[in-house]
N, C-alpha and C. Protein backbone atom coordinates (compact mmCIF):
# COMPACT_ATOMS: atom_id res chain seq x y z
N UNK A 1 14.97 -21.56 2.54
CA UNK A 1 14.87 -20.15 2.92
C UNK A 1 15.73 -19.94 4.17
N UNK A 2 16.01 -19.01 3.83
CA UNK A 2 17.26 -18.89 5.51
C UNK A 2 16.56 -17.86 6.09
N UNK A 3 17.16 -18.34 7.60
CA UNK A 3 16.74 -17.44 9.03
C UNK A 3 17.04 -16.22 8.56
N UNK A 4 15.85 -14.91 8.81
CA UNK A 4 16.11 -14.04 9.12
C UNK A 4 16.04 -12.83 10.18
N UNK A 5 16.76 -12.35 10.57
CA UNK A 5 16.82 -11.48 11.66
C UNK A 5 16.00 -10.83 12.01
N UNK A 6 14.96 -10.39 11.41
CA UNK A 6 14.44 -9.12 11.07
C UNK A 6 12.60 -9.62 10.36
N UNK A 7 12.75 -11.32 10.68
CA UNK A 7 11.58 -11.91 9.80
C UNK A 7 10.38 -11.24 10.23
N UNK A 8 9.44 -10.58 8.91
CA UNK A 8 8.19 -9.24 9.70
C UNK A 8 7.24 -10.23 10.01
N UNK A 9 6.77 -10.05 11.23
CA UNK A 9 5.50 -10.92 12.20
C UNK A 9 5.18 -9.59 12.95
N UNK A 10 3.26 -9.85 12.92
CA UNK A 10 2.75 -8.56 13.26
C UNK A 10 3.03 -8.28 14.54
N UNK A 11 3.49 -9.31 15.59
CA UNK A 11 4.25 -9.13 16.66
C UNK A 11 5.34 -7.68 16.85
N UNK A 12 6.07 -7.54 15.04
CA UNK A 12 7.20 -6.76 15.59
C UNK A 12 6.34 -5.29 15.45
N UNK A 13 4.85 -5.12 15.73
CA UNK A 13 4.21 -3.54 15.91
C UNK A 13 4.17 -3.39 17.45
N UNK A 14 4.11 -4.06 17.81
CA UNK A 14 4.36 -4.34 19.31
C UNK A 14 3.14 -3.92 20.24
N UNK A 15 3.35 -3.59 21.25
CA UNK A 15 2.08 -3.50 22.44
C UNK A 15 2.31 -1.82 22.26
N UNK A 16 1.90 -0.66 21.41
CA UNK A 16 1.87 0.40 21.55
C UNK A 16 1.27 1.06 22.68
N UNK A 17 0.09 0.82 23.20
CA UNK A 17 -0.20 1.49 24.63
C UNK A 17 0.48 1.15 25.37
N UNK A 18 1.47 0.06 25.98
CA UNK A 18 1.92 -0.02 26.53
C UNK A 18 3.66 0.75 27.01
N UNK A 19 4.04 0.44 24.99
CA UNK A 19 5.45 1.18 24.84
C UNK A 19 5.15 2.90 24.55
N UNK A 20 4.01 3.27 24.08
CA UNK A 20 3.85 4.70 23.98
C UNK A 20 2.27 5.07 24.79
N UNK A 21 2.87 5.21 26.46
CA UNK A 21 1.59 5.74 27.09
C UNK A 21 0.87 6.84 27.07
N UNK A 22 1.92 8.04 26.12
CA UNK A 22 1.58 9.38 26.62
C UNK A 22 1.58 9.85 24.96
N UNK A 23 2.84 9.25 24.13
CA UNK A 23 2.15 9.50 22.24
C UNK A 23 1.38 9.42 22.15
N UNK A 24 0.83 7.54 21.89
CA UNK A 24 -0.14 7.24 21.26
C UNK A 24 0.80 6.58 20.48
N UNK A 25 -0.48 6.28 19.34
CA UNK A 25 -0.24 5.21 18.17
C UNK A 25 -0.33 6.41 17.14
N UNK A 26 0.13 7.72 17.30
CA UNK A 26 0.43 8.29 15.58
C UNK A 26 1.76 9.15 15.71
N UNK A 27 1.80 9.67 14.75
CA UNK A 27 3.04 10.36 14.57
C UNK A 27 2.93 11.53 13.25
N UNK A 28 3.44 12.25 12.92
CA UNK A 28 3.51 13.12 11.91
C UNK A 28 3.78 12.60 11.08
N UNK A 29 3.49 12.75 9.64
CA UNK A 29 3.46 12.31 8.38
C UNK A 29 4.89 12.46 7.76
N UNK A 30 5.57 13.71 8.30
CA UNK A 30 7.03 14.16 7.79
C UNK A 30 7.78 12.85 8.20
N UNK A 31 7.60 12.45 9.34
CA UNK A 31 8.55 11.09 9.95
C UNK A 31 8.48 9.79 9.25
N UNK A 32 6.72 9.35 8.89
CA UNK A 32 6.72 8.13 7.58
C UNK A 32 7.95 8.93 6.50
N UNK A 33 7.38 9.98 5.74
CA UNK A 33 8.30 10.23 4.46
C UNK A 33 9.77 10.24 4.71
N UNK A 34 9.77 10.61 5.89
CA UNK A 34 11.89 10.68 6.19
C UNK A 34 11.86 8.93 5.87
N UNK A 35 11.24 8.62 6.69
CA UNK A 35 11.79 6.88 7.02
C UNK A 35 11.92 6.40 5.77
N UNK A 36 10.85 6.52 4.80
CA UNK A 36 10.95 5.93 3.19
C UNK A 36 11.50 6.58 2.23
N UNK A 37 11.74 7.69 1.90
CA UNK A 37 12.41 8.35 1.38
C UNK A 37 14.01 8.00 1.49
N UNK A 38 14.17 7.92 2.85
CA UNK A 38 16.01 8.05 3.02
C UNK A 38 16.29 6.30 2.54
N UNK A 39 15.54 5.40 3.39
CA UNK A 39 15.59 4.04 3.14
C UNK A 39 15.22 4.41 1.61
N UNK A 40 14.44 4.55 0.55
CA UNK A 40 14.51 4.39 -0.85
C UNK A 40 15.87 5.42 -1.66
N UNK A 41 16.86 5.97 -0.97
CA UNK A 41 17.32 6.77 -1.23
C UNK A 41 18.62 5.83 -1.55
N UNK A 42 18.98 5.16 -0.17
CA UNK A 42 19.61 4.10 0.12
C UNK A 42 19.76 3.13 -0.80
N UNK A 43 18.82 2.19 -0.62
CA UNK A 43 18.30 0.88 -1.75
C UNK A 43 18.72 1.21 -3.10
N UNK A 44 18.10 2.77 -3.44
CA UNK A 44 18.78 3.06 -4.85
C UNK A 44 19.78 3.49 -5.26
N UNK A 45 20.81 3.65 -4.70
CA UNK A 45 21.81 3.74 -4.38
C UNK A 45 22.99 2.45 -4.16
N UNK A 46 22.58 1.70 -3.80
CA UNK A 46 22.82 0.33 -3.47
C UNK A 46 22.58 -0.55 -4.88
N UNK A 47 20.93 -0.39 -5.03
CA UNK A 47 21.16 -1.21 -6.12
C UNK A 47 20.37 -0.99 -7.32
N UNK A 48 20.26 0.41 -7.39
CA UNK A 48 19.20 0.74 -8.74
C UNK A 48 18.33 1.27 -8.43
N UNK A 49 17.71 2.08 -9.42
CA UNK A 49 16.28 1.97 -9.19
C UNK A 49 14.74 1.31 -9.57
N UNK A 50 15.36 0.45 -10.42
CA UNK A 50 14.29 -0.88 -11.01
C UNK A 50 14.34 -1.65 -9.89
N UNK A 51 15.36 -1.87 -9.10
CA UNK A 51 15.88 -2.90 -8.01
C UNK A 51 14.90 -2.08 -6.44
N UNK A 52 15.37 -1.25 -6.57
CA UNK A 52 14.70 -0.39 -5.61
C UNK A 52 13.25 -0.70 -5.68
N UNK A 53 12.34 -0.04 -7.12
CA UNK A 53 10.94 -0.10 -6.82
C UNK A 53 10.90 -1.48 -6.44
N UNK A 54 11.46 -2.24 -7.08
CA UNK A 54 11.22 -4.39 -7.25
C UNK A 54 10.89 -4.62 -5.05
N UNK A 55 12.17 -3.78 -4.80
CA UNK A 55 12.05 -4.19 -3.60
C UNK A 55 10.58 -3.40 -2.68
N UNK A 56 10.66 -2.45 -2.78
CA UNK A 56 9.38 -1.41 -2.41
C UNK A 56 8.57 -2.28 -2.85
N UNK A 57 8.04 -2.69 -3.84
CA UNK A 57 6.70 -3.39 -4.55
C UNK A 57 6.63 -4.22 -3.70
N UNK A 58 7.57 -5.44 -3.24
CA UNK A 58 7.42 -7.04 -2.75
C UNK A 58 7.37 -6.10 -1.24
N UNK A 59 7.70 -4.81 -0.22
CA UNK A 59 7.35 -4.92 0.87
C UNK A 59 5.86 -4.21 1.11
N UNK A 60 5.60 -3.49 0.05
CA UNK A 60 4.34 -3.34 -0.12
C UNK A 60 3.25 -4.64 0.09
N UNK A 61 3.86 -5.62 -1.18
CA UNK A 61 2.95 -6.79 -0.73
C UNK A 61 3.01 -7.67 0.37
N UNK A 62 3.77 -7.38 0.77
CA UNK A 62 3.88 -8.16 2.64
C UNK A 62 3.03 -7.62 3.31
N UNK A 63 2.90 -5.97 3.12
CA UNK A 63 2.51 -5.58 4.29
C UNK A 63 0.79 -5.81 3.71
N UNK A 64 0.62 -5.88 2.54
CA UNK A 64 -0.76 -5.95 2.09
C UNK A 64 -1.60 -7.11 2.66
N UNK A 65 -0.64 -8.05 2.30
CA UNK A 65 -0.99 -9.77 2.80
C UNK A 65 -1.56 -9.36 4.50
N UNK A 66 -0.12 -8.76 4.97
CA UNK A 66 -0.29 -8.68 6.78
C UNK A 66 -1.69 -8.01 7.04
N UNK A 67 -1.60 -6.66 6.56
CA UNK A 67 -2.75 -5.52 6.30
C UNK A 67 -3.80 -6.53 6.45
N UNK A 68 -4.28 -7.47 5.38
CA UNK A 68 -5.78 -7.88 5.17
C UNK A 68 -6.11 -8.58 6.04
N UNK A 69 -5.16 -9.63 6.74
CA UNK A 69 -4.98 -10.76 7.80
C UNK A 69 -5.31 -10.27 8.80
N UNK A 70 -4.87 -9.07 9.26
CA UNK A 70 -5.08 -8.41 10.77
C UNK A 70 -6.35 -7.60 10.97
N UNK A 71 -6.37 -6.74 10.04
CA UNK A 71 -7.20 -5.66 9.94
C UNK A 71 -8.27 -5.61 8.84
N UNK A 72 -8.20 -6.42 8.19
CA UNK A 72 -9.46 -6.64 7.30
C UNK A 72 -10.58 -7.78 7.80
N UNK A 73 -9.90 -9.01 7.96
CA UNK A 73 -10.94 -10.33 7.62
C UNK A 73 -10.98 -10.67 6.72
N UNK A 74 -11.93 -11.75 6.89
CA UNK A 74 -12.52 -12.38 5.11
C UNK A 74 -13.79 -11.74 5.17
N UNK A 75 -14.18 -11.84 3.59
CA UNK A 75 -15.05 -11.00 3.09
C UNK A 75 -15.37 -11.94 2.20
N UNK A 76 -17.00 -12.37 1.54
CA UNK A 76 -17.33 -12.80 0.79
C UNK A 76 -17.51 -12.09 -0.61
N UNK A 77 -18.40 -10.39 -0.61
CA UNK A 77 -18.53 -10.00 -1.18
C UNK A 77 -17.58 -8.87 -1.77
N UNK A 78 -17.49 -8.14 -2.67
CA UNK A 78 -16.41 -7.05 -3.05
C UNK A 78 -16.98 -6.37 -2.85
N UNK A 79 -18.09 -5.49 -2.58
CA UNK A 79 -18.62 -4.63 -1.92
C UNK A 79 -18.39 -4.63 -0.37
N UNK A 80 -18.55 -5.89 0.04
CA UNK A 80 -17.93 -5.45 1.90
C UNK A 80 -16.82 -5.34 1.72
N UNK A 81 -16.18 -5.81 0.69
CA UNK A 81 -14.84 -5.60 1.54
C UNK A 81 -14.31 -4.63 1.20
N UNK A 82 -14.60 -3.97 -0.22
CA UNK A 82 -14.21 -2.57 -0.39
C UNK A 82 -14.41 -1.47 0.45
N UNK A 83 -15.87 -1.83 1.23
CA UNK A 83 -16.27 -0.89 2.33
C UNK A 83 -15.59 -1.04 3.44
N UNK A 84 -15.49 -2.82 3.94
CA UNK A 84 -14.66 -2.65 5.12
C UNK A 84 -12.76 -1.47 5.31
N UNK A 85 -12.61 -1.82 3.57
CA UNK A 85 -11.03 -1.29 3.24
C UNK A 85 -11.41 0.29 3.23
N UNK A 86 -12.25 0.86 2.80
CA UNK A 86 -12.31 2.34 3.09
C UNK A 86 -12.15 2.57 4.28
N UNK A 87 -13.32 1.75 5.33
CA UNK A 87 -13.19 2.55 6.16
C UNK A 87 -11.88 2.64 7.21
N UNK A 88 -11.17 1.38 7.13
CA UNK A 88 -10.22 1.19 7.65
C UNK A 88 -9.08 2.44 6.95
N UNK A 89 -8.98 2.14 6.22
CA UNK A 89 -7.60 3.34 5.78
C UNK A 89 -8.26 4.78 6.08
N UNK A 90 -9.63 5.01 5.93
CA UNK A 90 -9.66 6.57 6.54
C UNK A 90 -9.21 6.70 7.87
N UNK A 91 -9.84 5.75 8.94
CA UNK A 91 -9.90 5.62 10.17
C UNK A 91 -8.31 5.69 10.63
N UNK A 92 -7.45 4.79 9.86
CA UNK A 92 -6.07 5.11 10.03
C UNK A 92 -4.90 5.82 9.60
N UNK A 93 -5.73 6.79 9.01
CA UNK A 93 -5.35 7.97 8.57
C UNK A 93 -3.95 7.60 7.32
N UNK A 94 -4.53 6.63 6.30
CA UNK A 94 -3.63 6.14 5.28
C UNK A 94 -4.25 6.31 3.77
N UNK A 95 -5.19 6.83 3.37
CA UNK A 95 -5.96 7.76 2.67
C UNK A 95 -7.27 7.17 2.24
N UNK A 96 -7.90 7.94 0.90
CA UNK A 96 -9.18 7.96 1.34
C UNK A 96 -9.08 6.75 0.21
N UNK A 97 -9.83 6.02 -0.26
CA UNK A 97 -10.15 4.75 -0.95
C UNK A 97 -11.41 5.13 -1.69
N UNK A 98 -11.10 5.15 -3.42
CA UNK A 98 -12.74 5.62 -4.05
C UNK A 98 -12.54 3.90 -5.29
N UNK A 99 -13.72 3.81 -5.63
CA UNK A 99 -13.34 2.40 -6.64
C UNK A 99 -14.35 2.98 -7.84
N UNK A 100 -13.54 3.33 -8.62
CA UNK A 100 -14.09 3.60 -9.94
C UNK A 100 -14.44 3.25 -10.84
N UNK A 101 -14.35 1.94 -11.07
CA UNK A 101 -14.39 0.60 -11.69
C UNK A 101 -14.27 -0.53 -11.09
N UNK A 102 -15.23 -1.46 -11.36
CA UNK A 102 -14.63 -2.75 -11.20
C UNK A 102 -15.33 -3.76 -11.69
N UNK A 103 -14.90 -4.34 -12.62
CA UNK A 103 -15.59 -5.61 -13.21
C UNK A 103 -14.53 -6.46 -13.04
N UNK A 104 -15.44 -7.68 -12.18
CA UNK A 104 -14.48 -8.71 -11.77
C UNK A 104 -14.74 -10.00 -13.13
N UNK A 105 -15.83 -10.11 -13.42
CA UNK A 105 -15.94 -11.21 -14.64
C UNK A 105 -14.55 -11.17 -15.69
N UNK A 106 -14.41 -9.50 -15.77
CA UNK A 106 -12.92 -9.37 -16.90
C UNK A 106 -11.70 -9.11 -16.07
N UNK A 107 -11.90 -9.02 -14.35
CA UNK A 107 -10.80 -8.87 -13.79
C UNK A 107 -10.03 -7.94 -13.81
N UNK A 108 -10.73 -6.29 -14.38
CA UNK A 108 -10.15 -5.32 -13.68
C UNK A 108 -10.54 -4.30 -13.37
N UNK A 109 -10.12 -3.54 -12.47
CA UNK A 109 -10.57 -2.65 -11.26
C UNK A 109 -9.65 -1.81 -11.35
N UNK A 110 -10.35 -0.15 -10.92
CA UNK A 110 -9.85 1.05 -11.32
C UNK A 110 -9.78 1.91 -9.94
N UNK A 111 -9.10 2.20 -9.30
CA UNK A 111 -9.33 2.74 -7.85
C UNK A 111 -8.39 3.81 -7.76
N UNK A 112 -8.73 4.91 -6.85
CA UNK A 112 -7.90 5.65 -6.61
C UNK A 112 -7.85 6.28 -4.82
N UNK A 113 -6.97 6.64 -4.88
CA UNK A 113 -5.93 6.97 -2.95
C UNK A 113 -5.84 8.25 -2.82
N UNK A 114 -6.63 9.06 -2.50
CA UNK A 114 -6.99 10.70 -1.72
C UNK A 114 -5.88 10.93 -0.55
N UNK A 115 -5.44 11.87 -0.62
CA UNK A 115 -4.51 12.13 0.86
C UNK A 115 -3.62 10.74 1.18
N UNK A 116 -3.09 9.86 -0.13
CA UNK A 116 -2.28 8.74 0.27
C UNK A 116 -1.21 9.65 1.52
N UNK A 117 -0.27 8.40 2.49
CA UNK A 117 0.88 8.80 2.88
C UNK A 117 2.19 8.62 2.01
N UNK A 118 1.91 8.45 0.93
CA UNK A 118 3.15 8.46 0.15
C UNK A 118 3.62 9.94 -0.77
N UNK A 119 2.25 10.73 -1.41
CA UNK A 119 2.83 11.30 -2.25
C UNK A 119 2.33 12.47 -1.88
N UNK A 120 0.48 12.56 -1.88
CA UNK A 120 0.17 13.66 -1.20
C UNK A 120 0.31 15.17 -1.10
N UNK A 121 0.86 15.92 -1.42
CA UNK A 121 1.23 17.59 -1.36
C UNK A 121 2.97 17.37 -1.68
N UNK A 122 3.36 16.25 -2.38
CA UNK A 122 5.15 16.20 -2.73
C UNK A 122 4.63 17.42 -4.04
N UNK A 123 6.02 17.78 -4.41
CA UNK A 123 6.08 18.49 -5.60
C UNK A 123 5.99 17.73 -6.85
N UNK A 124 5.53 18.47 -7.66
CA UNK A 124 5.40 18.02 -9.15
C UNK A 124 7.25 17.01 -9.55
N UNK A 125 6.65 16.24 -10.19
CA UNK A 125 7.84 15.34 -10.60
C UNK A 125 7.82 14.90 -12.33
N UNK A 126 8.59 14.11 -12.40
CA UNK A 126 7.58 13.69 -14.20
C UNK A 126 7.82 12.35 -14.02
N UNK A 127 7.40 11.54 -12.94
CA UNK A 127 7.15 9.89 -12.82
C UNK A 127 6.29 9.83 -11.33
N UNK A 128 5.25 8.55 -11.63
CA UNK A 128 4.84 7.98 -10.22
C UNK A 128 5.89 7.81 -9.29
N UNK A 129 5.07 7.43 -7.94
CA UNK A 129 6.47 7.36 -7.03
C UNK A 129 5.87 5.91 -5.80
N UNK A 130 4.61 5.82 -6.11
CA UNK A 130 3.66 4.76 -5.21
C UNK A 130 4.22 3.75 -5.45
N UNK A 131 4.93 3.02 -5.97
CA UNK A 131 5.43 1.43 -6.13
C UNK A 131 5.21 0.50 -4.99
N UNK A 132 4.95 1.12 -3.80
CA UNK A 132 4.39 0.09 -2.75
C UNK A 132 3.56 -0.32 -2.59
N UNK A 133 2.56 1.18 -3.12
CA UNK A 133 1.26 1.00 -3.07
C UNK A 133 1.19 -0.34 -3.77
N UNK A 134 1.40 -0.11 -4.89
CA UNK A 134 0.85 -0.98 -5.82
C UNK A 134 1.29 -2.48 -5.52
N UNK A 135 2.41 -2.68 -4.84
CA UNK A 135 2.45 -3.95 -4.15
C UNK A 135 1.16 -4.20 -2.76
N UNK A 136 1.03 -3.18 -2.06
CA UNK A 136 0.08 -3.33 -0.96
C UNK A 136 -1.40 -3.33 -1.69
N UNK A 137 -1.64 -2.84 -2.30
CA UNK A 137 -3.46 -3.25 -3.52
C UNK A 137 -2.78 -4.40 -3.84
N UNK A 138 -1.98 -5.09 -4.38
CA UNK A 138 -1.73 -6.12 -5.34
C UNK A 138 -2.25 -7.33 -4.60
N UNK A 139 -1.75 -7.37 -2.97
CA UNK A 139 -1.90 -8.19 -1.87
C UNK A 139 -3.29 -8.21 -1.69
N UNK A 140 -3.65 -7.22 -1.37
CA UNK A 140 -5.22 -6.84 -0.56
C UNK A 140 -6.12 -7.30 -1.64
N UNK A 141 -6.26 -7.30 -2.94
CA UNK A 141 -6.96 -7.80 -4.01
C UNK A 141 -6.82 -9.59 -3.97
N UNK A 142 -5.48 -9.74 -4.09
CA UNK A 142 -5.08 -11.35 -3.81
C UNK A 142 -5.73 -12.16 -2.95
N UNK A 143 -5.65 -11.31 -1.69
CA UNK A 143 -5.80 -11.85 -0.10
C UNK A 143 -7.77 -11.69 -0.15
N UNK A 144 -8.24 -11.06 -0.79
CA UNK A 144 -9.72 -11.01 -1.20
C UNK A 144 -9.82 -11.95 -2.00
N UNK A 145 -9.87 -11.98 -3.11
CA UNK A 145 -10.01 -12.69 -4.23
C UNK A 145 -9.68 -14.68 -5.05
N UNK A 146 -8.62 -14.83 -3.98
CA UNK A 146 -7.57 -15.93 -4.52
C UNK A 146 -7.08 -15.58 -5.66
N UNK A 147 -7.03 -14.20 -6.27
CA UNK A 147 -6.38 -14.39 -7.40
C UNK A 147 -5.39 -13.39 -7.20
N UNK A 148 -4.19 -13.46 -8.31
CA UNK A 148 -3.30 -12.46 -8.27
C UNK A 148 -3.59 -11.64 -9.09
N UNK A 149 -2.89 -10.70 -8.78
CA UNK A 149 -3.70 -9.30 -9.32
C UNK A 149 -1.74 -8.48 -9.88
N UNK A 150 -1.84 -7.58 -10.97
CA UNK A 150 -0.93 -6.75 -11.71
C UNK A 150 -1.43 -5.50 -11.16
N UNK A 151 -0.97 -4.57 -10.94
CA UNK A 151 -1.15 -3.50 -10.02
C UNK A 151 -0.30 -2.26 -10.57
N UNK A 152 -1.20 -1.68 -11.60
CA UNK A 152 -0.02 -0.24 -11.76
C UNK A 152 -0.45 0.99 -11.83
N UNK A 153 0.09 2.39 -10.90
CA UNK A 153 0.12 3.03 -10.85
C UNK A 153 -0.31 4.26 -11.96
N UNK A 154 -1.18 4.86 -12.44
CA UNK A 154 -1.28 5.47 -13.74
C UNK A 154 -1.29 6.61 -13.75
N UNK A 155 -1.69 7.36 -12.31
CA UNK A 155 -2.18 8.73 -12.26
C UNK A 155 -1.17 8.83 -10.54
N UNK A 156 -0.73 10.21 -10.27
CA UNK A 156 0.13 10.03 -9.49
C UNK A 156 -0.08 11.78 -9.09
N UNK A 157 0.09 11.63 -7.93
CA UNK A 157 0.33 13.67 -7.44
C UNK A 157 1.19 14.04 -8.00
N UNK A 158 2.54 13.55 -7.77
CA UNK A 158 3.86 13.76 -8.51
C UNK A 158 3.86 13.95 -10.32
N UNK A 159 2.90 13.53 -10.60
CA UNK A 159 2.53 13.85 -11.69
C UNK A 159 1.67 15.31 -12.42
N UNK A 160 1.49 15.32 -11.10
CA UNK A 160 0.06 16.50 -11.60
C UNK A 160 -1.16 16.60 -11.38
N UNK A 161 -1.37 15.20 -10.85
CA UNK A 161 -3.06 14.57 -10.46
C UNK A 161 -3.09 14.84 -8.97
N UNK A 162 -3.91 15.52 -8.93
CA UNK A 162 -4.71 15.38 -7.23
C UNK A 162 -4.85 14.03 -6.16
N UNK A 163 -4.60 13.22 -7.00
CA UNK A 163 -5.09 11.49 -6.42
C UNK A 163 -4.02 10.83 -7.19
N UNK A 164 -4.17 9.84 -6.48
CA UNK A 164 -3.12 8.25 -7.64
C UNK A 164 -4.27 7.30 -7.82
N UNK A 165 -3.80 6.97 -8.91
CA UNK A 165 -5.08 5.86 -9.40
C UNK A 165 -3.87 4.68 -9.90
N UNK A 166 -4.48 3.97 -9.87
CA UNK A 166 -4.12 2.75 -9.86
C UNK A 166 -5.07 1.51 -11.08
N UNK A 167 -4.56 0.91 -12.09
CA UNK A 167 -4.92 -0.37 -12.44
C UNK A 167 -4.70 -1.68 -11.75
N UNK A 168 -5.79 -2.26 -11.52
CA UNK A 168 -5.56 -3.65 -11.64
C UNK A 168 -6.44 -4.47 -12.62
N UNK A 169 -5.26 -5.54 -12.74
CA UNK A 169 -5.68 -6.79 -13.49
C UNK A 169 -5.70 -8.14 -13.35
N UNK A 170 -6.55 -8.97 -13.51
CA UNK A 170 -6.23 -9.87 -12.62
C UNK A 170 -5.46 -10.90 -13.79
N UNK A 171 -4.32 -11.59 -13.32
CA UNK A 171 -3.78 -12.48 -13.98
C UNK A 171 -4.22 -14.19 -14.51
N UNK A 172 -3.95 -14.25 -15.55
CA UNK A 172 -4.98 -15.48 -15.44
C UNK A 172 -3.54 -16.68 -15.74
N UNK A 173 -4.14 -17.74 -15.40
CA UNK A 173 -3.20 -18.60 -15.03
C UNK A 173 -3.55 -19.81 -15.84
């Protein structure tokens, strides 16, 4: 694996009270969507858009892995930890978390993302647009579970739906 410049360690969120005394730790929602939008605008542009989501998906799951490590814990049960994961994403204003299913014996789980920061009040489209998401659940299920998990998007704002819902499945090996 080669050195990289840019290698993500939760280090690079940095000491925010310190670097923003008088912000804070938030920002307007328009500024996430510029940042991902123009960067996915880019990428697809560069190199596709199968290539694009591929890449969105795998930083989704980085940040999912990071996400659970920092800000979750371990969790024995799927009930805490589904609760601990609600309350965390309301609290950080990254949306609301409902679980509509879940049978783990057959390994899959039905959930859906209220007020996500990804899609949210975008205009009607005729495709999902969450592909990170579904890398960041893919992680957070993993990083719970030991297992890997398939993660896809089914229901989408951009679609027409009020919420994004999401499948998972767990992969068997």
């Amino acid at each position: 694996m080669t050195d990289l410049k840019y290698r993500f360690s939760w280090d690079l969120l940095g000491n925010i009270e310190l670097g923003r005394p008088n912000l804070g730790p938030t920002t307007r929602l328009e500024i996430y969507r510029l940042m991902q939008f123009t960067l996915r605008d880019v990428l697809e542009k560069e190199f596709g858009t199968e290539k694009a989501d591929e890449l969105f998906r795998e930083a989704g799951y980085l940040a999912g892995k990071e996400f659970y490590r920092h800000m979750l814990g371990e969790a024995t049960e799927f009930g805490d930890f589904t609760k601990k994961l609600q309350e965390v994403l309301k609290e950080m204003q990254i949306g609301v978390l409902r679980i509509e299913k879940a049978d783990l014996t057959e390994g899959t789980i039905i959930l859906t993302i209220s007020e996500d920061l990804d899609c949210s009040g975008l205009p009607e489209m005729d495709y999902e647009i969450c592909v990170y998401d579904e890398g960041f659940i893919a992680a957070l299920l993993e990083s719970f579970s030991g297992h890997k998990f398939e993660v896809q998007e089914v229901d989408c704002w951009c679609t027409g739906d009020r919420t994004c819902r999401f499948t998972a499945t767990m992969l068997r090996e």
